[in-house]
Protein backbone atom coordinates (compact mmCIF):
# COMPACT_ATOMS: atom_id res chain seq x y z
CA UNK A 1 -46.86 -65.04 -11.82
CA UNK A 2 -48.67 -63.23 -8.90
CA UNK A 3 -51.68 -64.68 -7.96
CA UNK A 4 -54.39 -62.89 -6.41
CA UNK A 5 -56.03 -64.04 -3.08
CA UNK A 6 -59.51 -62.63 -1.25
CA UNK A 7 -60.20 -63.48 1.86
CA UNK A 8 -63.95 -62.83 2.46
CA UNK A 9 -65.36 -62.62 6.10
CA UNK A 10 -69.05 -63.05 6.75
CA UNK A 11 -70.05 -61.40 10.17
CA UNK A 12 -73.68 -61.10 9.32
CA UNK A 13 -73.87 -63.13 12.82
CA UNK A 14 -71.31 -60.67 14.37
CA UNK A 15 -73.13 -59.40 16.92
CA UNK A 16 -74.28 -62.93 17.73
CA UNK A 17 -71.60 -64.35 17.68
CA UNK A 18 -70.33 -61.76 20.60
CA UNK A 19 -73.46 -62.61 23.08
CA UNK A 20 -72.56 -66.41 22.53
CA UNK A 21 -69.35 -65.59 23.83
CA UNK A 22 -70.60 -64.09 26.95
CA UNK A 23 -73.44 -66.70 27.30
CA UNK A 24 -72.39 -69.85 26.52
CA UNK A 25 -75.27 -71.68 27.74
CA UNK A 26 -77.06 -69.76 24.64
CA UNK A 27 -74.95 -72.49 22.36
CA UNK A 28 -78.16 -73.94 20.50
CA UNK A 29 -80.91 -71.54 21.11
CA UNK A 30 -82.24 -69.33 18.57
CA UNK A 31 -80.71 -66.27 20.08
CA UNK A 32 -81.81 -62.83 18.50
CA UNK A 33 -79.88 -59.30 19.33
CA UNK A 34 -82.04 -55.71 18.65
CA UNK A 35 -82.88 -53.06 20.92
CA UNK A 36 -83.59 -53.11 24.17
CA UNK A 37 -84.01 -57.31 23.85
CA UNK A 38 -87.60 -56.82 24.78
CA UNK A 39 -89.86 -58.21 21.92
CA UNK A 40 -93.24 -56.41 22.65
CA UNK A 41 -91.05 -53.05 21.87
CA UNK A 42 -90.94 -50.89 18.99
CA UNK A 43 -87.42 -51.92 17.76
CA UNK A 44 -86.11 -54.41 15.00
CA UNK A 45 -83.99 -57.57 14.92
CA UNK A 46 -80.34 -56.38 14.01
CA UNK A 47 -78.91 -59.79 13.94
CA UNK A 48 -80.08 -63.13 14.59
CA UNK A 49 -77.86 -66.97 14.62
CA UNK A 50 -78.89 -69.35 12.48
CA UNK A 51 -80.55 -71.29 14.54
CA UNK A 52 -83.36 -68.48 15.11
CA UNK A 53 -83.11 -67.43 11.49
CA UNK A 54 -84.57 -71.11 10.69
CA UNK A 55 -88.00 -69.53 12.23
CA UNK A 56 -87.28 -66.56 9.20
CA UNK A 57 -85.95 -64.09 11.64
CA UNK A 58 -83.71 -62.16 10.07
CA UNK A 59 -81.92 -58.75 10.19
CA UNK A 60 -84.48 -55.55 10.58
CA UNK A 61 -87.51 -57.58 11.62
CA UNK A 62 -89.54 -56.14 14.01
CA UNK A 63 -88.90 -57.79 17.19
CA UNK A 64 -92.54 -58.19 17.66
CA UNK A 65 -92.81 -60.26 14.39
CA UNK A 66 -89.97 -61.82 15.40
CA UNK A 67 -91.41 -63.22 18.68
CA UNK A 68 -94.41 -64.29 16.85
CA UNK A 69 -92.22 -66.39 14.78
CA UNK A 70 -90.34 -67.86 17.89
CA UNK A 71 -91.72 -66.85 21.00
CA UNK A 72 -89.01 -69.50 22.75
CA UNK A 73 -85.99 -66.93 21.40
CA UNK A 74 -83.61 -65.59 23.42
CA UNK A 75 -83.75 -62.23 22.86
CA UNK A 76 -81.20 -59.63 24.00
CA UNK A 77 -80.40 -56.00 23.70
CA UNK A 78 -77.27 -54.39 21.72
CA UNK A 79 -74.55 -53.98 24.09
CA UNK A 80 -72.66 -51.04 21.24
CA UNK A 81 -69.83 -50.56 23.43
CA UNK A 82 -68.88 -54.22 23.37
CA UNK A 83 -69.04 -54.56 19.84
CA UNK A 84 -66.85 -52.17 19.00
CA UNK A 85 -64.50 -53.44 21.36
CA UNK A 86 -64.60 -57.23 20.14
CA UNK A 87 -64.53 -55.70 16.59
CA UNK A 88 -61.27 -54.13 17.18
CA UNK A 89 -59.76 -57.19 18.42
CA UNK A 90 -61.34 -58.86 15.45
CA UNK A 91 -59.66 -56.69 13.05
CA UNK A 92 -56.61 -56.74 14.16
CA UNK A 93 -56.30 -60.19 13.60
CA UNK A 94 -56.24 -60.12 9.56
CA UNK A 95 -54.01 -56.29 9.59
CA UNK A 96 -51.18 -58.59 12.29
CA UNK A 97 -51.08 -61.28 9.16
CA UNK A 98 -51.34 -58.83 5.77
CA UNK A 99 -48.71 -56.77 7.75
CA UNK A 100 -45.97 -59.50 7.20
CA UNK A 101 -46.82 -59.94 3.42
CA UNK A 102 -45.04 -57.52 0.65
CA UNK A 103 -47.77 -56.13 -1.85
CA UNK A 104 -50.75 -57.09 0.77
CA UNK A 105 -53.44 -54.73 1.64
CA UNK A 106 -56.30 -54.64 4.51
CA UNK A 107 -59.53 -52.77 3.76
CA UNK A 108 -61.53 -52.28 6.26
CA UNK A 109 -65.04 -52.10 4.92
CA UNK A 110 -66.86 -49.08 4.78
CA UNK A 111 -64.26 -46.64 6.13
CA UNK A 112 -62.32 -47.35 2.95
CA UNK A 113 -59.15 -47.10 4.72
CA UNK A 114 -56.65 -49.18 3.03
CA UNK A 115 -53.39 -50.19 4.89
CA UNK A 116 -50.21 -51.70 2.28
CA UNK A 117 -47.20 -53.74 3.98
């Protein structure tokens, strides 16, 4: 019998996760990612590690509100570009390993493409 396997991925932190990469002193500091990175503008919190989300940031929280919450965050802008590059890498990653397996299939999330083997 064939059983069925999910692999789930949570990258609610994805964005995050990418500025911890290119800061590594950040490791440990409520670090939150929106905008421009400047609290006292008109933007919201598009992702935030858990350390800051102890505070109750969380995603689409103005930054202001945000800052009242932790004024000791780190807070940084969206760097787009470098997203979508990391995210590419990312992905590829779980299409390399379904691509070996008979019967397997990728989806990748909203785009609803869906790759067999």
């Amino acid at each position: 019998m064939n059983k069925r396997r999910i692999l789930h991925v949570d990258l609610d932190a994805f964005f995050a996760a990418v500025e911890l990469k290119r800061h590594p002193e950040l490791h440990g500091k409520p670090v939150v990612v929106g905008g421009c990175g400047d609290p006292q503008s008109r933007c919201v919190v598009s992702t935030a590690i858990y350390e800051a989300r102890a505070f109750g940031i969380h995603s689409g929280m103005a930054l202001r509100l945000a800052w009242r919450l932790c004024p000791e965050a780190v807070f940084l802008p969206l760097d787009i570009d470098t997203y979508a590059r990391e995210s590419e890498r990312f992905k590829a990653i779980p299409a390399a390993i379904l691509a070996n397996h008979r019967g397997c299939r990728y989806r990748r999330g909203l785009s609803g493409r869906v790759r067999r083997a």
